[in-house]
C-alpha atoms as a PDB file:
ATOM      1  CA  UNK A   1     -45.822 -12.509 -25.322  1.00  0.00           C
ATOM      2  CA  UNK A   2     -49.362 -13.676 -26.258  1.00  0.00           C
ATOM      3  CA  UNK A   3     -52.561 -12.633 -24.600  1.00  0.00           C
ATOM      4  CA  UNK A   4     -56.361 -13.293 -25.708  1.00  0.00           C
ATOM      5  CA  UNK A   5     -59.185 -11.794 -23.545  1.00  0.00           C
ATOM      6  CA  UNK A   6     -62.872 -11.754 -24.037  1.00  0.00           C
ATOM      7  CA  UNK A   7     -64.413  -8.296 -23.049  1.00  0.00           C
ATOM      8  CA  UNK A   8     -68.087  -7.019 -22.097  1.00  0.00           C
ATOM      9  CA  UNK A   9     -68.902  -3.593 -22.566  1.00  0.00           C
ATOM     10  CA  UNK A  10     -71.820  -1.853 -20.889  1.00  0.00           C
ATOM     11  CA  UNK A  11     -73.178   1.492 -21.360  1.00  0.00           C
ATOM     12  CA  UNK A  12     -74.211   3.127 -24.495  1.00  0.00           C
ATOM     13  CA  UNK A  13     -72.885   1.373 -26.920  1.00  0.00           C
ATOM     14  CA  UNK A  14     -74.704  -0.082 -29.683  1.00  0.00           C
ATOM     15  CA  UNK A  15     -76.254   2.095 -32.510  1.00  0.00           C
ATOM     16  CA  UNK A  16     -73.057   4.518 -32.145  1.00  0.00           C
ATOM     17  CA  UNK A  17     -70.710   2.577 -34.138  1.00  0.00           C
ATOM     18  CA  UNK A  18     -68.882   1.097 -31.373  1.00  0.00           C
ATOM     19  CA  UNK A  19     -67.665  -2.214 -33.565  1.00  0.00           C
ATOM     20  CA  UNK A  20     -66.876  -0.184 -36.166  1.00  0.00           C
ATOM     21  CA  UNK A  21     -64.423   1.695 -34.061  1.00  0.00           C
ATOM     22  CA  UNK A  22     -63.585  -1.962 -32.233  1.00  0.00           C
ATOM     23  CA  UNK A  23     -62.782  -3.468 -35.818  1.00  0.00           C
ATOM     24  CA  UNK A  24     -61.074  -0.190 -36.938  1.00  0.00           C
ATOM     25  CA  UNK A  25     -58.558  -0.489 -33.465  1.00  0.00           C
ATOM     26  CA  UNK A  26     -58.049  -4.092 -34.008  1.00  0.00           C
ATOM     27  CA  UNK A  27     -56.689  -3.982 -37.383  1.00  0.00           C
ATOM     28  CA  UNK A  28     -54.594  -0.862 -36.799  1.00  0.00           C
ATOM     29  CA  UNK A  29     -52.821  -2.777 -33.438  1.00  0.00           C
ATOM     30  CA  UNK A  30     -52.800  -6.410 -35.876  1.00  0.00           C
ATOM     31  CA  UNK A  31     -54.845  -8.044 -33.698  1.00  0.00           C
ATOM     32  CA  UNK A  32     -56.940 -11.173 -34.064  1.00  0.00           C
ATOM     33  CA  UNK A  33     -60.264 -11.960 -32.623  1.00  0.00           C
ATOM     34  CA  UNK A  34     -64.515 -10.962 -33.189  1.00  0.00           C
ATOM     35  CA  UNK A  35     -67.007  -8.086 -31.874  1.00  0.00           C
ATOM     36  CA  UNK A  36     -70.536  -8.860 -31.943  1.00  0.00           C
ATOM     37  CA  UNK A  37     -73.432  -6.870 -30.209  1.00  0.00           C
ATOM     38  CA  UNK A  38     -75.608  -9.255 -27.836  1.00  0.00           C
ATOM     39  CA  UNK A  39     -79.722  -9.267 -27.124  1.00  0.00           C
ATOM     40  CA  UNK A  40     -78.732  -7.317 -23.508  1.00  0.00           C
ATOM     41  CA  UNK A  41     -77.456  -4.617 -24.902  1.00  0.00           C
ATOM     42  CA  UNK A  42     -73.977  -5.000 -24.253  1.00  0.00           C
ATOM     43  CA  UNK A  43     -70.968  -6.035 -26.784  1.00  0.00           C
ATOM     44  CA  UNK A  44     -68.629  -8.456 -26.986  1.00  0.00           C
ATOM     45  CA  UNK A  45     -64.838  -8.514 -27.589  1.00  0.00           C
ATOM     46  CA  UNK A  46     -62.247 -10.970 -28.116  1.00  0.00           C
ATOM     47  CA  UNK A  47     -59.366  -9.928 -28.894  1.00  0.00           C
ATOM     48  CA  UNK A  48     -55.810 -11.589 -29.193  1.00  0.00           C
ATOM     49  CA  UNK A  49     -52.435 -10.683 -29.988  1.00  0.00           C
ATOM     50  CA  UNK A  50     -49.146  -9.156 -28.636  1.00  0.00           C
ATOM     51  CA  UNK A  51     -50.007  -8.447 -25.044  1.00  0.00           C
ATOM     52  CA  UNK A  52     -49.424  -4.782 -25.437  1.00  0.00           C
ATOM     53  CA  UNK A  53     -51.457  -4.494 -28.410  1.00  0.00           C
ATOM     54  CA  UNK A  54     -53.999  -6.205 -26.251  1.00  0.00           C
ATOM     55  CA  UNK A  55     -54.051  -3.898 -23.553  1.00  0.00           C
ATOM     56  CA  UNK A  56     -53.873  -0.906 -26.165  1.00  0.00           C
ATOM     57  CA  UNK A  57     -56.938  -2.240 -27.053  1.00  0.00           C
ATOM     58  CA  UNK A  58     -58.805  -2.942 -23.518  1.00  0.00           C
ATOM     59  CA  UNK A  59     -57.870   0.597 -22.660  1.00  0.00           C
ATOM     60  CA  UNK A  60     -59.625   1.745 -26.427  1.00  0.00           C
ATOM     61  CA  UNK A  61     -62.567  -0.031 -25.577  1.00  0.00           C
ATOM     62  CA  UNK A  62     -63.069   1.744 -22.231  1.00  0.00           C
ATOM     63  CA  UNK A  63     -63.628   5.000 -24.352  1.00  0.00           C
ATOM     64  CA  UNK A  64     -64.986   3.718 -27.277  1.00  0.00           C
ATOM     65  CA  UNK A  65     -65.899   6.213 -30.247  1.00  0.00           C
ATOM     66  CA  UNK A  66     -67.193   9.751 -29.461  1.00  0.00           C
ATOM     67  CA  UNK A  67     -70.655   9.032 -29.185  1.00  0.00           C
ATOM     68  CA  UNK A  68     -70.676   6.150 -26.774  1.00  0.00           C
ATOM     69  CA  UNK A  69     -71.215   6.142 -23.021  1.00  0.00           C
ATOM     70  CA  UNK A  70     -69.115   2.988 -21.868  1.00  0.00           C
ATOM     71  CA  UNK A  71     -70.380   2.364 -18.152  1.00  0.00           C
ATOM     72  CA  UNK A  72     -68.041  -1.234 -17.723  1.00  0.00           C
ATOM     73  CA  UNK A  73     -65.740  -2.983 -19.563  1.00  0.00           C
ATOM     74  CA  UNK A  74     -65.637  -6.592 -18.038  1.00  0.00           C
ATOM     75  CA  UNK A  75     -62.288  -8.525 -18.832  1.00  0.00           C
ATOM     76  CA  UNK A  76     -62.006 -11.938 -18.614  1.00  0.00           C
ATOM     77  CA  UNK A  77     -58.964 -14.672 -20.310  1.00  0.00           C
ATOM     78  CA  UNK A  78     -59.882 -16.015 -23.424  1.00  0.00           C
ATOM     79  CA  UNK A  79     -59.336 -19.838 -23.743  1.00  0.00           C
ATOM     80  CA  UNK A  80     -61.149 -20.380 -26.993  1.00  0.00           C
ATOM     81  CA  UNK A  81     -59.331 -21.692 -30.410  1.00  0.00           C
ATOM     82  CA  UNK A  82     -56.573 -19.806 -31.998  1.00  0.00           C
ATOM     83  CA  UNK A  83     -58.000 -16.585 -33.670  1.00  0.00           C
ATOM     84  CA  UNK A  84     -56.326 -15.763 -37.489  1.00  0.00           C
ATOM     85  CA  UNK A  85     -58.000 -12.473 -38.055  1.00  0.00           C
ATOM     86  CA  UNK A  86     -60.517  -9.921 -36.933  1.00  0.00           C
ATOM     87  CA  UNK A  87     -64.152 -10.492 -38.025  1.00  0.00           C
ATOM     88  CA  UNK A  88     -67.828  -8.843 -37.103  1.00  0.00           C
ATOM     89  CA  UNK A  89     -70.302 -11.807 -36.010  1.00  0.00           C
ATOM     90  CA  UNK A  90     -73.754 -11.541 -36.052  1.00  0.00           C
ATOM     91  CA  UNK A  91     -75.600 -10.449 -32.794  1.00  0.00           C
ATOM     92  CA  UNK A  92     -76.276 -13.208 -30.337  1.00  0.00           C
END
């Protein structure tokens, strides 16, 4: 089964290579989707793929790499177009 979901990740989490590790966890579960950092602070996450890859990946992101401090991880569906491979975008 399929799943796509759009993540938002509070805490400490940018400057501590936190889509590094995001990218990094995506490929190794063969997952499509983006990370990007945003203006707030926060980053972004859409991932989509075999629903337990997907929630291999959710429950990743509430850790994140040693030196983060992730407060939240918001989850949310993701309804956008089809995803064909895991990219970094630019911050928005």
């Amino acid at each position: 089964m399929e799943r796509a979901v759009r993540l938002i990740v509070t805490g400490r989490v940018q400057g501590v290579g936190y889509r590094a590790f995001v990218e990094d966890r995506a490929e190794a579960l063969d997952l499509a989707g983006w990370v990007r950092n945003r203006r707030d602070g926060s980053v972004e996450v859409v991932v989509a793929g075999h629903a337990e890859a997907v929630e291999a990946m959710v429950s990743a992101c509430r850790n994140g790499p040693r030196a983060a401090n992730v407060a939240e991880v918001k989850i949310t569906d993701h309804a956008g177009p089809p995803l064909a491979r895991f990219t970094l975008l630019p911050t928005e």
